[in-house]
C-alpha atoms as a PDB file:
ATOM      1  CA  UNK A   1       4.365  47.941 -12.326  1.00  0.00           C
ATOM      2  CA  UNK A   2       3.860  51.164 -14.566  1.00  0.00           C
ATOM      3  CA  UNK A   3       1.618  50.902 -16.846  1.00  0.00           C
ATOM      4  CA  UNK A   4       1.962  53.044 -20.337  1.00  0.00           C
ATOM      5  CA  UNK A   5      -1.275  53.424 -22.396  1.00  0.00           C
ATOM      6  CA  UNK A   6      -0.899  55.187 -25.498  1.00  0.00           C
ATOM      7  CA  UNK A   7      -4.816  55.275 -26.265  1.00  0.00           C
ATOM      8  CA  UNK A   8      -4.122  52.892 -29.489  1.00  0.00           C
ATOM      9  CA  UNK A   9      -2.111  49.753 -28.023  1.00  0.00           C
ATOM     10  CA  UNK A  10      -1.558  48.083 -24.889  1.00  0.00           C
ATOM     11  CA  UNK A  11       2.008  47.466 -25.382  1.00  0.00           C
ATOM     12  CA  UNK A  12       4.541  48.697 -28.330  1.00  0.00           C
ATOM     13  CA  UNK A  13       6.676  45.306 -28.675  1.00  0.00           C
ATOM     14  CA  UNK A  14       4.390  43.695 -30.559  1.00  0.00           C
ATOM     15  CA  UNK A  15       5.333  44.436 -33.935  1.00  0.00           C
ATOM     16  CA  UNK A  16       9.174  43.849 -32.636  1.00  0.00           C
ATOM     17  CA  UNK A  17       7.648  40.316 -31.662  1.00  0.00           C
ATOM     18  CA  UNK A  18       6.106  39.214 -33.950  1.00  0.00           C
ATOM     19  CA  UNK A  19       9.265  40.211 -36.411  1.00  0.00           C
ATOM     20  CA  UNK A  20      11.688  38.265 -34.571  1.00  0.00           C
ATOM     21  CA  UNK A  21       8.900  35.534 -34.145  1.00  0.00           C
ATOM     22  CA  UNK A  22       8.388  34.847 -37.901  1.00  0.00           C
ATOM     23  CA  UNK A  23      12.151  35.186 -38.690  1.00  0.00           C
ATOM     24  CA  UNK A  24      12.681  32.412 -36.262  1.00  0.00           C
ATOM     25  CA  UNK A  25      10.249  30.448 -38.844  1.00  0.00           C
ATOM     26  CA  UNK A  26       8.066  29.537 -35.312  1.00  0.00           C
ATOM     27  CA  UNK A  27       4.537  29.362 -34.392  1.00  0.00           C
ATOM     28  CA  UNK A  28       2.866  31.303 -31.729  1.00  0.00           C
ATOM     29  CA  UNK A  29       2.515  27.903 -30.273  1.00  0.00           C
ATOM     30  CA  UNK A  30       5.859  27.228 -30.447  1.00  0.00           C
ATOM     31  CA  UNK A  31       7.341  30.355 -29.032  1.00  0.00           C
ATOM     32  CA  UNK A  32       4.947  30.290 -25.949  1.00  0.00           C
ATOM     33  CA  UNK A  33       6.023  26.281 -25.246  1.00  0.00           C
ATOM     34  CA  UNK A  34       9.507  27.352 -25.697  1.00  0.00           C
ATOM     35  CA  UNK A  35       9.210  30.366 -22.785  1.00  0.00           C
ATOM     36  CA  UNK A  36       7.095  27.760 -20.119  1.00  0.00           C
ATOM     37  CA  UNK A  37       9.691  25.479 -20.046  1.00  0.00           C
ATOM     38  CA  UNK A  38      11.793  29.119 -18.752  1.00  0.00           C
ATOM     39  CA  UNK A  39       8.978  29.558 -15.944  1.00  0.00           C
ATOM     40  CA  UNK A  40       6.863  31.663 -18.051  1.00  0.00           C
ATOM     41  CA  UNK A  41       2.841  31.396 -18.346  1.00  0.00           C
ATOM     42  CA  UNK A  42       2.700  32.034 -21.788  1.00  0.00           C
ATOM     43  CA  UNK A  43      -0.239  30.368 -24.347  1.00  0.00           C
ATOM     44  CA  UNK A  44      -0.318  30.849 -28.283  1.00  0.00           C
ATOM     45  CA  UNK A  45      -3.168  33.259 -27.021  1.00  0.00           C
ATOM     46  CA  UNK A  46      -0.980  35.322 -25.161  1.00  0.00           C
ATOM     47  CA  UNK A  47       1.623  35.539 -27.575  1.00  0.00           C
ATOM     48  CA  UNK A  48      -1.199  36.548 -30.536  1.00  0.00           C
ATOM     49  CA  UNK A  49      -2.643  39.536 -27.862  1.00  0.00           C
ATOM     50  CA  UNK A  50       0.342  40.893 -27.313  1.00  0.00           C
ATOM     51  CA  UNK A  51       1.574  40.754 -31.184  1.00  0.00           C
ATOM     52  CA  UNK A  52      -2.012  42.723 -31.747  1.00  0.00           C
ATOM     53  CA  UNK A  53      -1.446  45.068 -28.811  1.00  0.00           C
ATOM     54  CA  UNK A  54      -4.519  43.911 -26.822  1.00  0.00           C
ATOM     55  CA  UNK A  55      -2.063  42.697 -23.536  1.00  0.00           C
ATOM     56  CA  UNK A  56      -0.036  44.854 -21.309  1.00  0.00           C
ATOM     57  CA  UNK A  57       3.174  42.862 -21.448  1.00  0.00           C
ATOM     58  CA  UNK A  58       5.182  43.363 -17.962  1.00  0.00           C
ATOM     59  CA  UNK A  59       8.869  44.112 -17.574  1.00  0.00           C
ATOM     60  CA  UNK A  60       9.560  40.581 -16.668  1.00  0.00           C
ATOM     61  CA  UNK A  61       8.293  38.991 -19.603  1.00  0.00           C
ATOM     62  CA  UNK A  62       9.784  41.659 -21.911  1.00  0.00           C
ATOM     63  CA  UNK A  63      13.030  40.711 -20.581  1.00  0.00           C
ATOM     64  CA  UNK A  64      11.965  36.884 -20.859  1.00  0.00           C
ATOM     65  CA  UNK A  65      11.142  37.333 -24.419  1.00  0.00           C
ATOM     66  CA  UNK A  66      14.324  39.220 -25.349  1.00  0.00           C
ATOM     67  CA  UNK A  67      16.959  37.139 -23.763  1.00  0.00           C
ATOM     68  CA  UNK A  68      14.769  34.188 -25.870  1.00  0.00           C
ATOM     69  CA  UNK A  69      15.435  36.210 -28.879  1.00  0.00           C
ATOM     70  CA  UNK A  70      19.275  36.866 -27.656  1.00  0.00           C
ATOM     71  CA  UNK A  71      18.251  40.832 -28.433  1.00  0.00           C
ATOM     72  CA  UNK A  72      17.332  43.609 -26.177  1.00  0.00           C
ATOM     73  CA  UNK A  73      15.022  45.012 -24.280  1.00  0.00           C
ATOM     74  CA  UNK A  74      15.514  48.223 -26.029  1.00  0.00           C
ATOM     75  CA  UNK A  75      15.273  46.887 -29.394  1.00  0.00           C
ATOM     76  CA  UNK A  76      11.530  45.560 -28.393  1.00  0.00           C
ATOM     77  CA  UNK A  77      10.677  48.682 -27.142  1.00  0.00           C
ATOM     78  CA  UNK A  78      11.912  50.320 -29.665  1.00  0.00           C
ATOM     79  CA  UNK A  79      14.525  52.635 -28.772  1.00  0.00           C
ATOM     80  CA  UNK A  80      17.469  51.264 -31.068  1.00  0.00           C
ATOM     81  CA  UNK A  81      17.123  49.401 -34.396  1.00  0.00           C
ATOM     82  CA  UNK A  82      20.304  47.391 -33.325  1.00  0.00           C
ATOM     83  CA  UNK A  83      19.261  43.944 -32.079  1.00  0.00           C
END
């Protein structure tokens, strides 16, 4: 896993995440129920670090979380606008 540090945030989906997230009208809570019953160890904890950018968020659960939000990976990391 590659690991990219800007000095500021450990991640840059979470402002993408939360977005979508609140749109949705759902909890933390909610969101990170809804991805363990995909096989994911999420908690409303996890989902609140990385929307802060205190978690490093691996490829695997960036792909989790946008096939959840039927968007893409690129639109949480930012490189399009387009969902």
């Amino acid at each position: 896993m590659k690991i990219y540090w800007n000095g500021q945030s450990k991640n840059i989906i979470g402002s993408r995440l939360k977005e979508l997230r609140t749109a949705q009208g759902i909890s933390q809570k909610t969101l990170a129920a809804r991805l363990q019953t995909e096989g994911f160890e999420f908690t409303d904890l996890t989902i609140l670090r990385i929307e802060q950018g205190k978690r490093f968020v691996p490829d695997y659960e960036i792909v989790a979380i946008a096939n959840y939000f039927h968007t893409s990976t690129d639109y949480l990391l930012g490189a399009t606008d387009i969902k």
